[in-house]
C-alpha atoms as a PDB file:
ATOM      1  CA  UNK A   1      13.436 -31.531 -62.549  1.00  0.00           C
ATOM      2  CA  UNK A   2      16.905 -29.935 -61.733  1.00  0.00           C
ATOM      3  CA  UNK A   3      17.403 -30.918 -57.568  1.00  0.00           C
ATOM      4  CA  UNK A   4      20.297 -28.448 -56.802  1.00  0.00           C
ATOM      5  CA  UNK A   5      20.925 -24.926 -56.905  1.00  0.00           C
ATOM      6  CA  UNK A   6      23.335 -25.011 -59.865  1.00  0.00           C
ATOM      7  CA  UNK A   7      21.243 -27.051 -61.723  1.00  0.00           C
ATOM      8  CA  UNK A   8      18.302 -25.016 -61.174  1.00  0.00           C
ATOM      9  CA  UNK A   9      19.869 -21.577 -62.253  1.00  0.00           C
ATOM     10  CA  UNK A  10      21.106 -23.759 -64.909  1.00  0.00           C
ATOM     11  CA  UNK A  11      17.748 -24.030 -65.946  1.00  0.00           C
ATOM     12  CA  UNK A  12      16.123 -20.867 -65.452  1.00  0.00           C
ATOM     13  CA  UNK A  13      19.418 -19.528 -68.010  1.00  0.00           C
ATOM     14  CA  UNK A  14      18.367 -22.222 -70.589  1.00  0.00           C
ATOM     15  CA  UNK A  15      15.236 -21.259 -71.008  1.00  0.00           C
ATOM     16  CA  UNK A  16      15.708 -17.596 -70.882  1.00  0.00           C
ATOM     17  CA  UNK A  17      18.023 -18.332 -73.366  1.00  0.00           C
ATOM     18  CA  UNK A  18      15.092 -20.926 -75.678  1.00  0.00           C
ATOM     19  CA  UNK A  19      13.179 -17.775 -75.189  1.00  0.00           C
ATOM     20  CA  UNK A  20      15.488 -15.012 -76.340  1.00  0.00           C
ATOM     21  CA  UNK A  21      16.735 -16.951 -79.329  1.00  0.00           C
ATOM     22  CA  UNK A  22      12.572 -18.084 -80.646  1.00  0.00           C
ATOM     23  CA  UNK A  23      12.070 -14.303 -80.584  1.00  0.00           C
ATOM     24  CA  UNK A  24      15.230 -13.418 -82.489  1.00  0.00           C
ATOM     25  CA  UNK A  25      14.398 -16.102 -84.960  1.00  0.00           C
ATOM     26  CA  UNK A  26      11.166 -15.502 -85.432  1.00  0.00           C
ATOM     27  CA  UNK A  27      11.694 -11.677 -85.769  1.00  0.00           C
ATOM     28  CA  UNK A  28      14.204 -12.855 -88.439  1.00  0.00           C
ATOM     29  CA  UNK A  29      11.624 -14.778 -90.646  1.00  0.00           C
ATOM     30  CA  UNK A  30       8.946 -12.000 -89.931  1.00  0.00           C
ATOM     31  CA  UNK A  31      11.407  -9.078 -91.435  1.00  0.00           C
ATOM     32  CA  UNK A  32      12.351 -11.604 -93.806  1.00  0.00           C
ATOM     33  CA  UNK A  33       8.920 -12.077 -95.229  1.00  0.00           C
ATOM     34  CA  UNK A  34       8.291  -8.184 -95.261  1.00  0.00           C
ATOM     35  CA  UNK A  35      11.073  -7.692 -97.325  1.00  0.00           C
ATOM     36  CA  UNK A  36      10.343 -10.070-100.214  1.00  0.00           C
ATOM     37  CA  UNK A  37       6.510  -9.167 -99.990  1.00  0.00           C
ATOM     38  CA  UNK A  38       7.289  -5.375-100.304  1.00  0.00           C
ATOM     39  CA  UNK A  39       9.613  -6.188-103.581  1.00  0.00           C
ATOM     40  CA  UNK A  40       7.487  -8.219-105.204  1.00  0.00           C
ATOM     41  CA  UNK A  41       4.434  -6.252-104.793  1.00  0.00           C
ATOM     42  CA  UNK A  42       5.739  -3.376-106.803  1.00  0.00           C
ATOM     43  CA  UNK A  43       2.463  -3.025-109.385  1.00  0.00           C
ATOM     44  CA  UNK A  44       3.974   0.169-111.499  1.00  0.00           C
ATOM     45  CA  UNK A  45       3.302   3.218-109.917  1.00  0.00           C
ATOM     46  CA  UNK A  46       3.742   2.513-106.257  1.00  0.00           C
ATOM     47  CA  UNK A  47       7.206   0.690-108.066  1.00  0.00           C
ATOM     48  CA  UNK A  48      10.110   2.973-106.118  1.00  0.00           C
ATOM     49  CA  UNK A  49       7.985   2.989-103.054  1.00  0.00           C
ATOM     50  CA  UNK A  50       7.958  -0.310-102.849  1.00  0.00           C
ATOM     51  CA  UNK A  51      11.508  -0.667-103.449  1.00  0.00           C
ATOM     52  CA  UNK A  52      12.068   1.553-100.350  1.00  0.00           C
ATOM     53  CA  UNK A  53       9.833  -0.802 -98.432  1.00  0.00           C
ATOM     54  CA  UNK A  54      11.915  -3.612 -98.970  1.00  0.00           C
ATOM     55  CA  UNK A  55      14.988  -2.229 -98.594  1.00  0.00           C
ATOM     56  CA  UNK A  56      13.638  -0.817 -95.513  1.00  0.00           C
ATOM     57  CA  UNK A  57      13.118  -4.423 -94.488  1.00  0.00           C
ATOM     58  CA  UNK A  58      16.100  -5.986 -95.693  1.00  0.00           C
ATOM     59  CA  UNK A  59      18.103  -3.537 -93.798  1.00  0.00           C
ATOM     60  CA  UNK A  60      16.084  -4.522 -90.405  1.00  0.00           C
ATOM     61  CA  UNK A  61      15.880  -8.175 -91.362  1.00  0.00           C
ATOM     62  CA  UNK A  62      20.252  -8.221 -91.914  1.00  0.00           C
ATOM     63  CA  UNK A  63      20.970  -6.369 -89.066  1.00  0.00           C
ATOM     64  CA  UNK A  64      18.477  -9.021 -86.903  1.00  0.00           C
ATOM     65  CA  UNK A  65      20.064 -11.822 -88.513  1.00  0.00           C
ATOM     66  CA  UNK A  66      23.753 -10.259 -87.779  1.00  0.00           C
ATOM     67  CA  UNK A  67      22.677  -9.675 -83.897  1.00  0.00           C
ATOM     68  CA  UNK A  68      21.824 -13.780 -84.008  1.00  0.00           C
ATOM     69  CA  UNK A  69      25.008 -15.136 -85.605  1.00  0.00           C
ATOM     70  CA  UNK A  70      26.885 -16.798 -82.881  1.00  0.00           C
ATOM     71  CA  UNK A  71      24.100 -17.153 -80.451  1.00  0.00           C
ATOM     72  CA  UNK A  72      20.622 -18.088 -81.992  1.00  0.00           C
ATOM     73  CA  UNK A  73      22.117 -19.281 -85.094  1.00  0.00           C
ATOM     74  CA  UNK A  74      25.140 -20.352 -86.821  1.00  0.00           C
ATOM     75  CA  UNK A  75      27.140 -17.726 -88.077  1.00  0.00           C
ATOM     76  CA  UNK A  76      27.384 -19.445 -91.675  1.00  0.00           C
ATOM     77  CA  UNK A  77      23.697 -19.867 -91.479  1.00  0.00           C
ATOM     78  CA  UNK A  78      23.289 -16.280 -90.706  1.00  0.00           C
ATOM     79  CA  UNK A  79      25.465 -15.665 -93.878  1.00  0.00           C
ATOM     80  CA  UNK A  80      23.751 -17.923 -95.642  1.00  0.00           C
ATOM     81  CA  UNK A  81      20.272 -16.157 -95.024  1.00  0.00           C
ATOM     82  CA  UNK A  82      21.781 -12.589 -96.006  1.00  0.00           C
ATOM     83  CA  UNK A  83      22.932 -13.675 -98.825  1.00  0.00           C
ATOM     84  CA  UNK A  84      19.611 -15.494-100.363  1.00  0.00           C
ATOM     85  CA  UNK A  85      17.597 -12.615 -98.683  1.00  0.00           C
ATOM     86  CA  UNK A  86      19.716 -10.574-101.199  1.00  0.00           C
ATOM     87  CA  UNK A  87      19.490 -12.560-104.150  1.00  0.00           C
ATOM     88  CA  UNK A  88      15.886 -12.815-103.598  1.00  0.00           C
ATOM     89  CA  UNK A  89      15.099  -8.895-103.428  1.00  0.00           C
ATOM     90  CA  UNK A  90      17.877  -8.263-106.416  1.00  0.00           C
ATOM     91  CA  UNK A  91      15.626 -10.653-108.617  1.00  0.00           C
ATOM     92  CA  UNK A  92      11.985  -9.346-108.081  1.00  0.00           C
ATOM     93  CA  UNK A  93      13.221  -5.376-108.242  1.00  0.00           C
ATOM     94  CA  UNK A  94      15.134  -6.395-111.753  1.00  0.00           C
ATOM     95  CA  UNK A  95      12.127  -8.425-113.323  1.00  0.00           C
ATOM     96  CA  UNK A  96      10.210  -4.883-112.628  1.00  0.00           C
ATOM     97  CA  UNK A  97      12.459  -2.869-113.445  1.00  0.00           C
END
């Protein structure tokens, strides 16, 4: 355990920071999830609606990802994840489609 005052504010920023960046990243693979389950559900008629869903999504899920490039994550790996997320969603609205 951190013995000096530096060292303890030191710690008390760390994990505020551990915490802070599990929530962002989490909230990332949550939105993330939403977005591909909402595109891939589309069954016909509820086909546009669920196309709204995910974009819906995908537009939460990028701009969560964007907010943790640099901090929670790399900002390749944030790049990275936007791009597949994109790829992903493209691909199960043109199979219905």
């Amino acid at each position: 355990m951190a013995r000096n005052r530096s060292a303890m504010k030191h710690h008390r920023q760390s994990e505020q920071k551990r915490l802070v960046n599990r929530s962002r990243k989490s909230a990332i693979r949550t939105f993330t999830k939403k977005a591909v389950a909402a595109a891939e559900s589309g069954d016909g008629a509820s086909e546009p609606q669920a196309r709204t869903l995910a974009s819906r999504y995908q537009r939460v899920a990028v701009s969560l990802i964007d907010k943790a490039a640099g901090s929670a994550i790399h900002k390749r790996t944030a790049a990275r994840k936007k791009s597949r997320l994109a790829k992903r969603l493209n691909k199960a609205t043109a199979v219905q489609a």
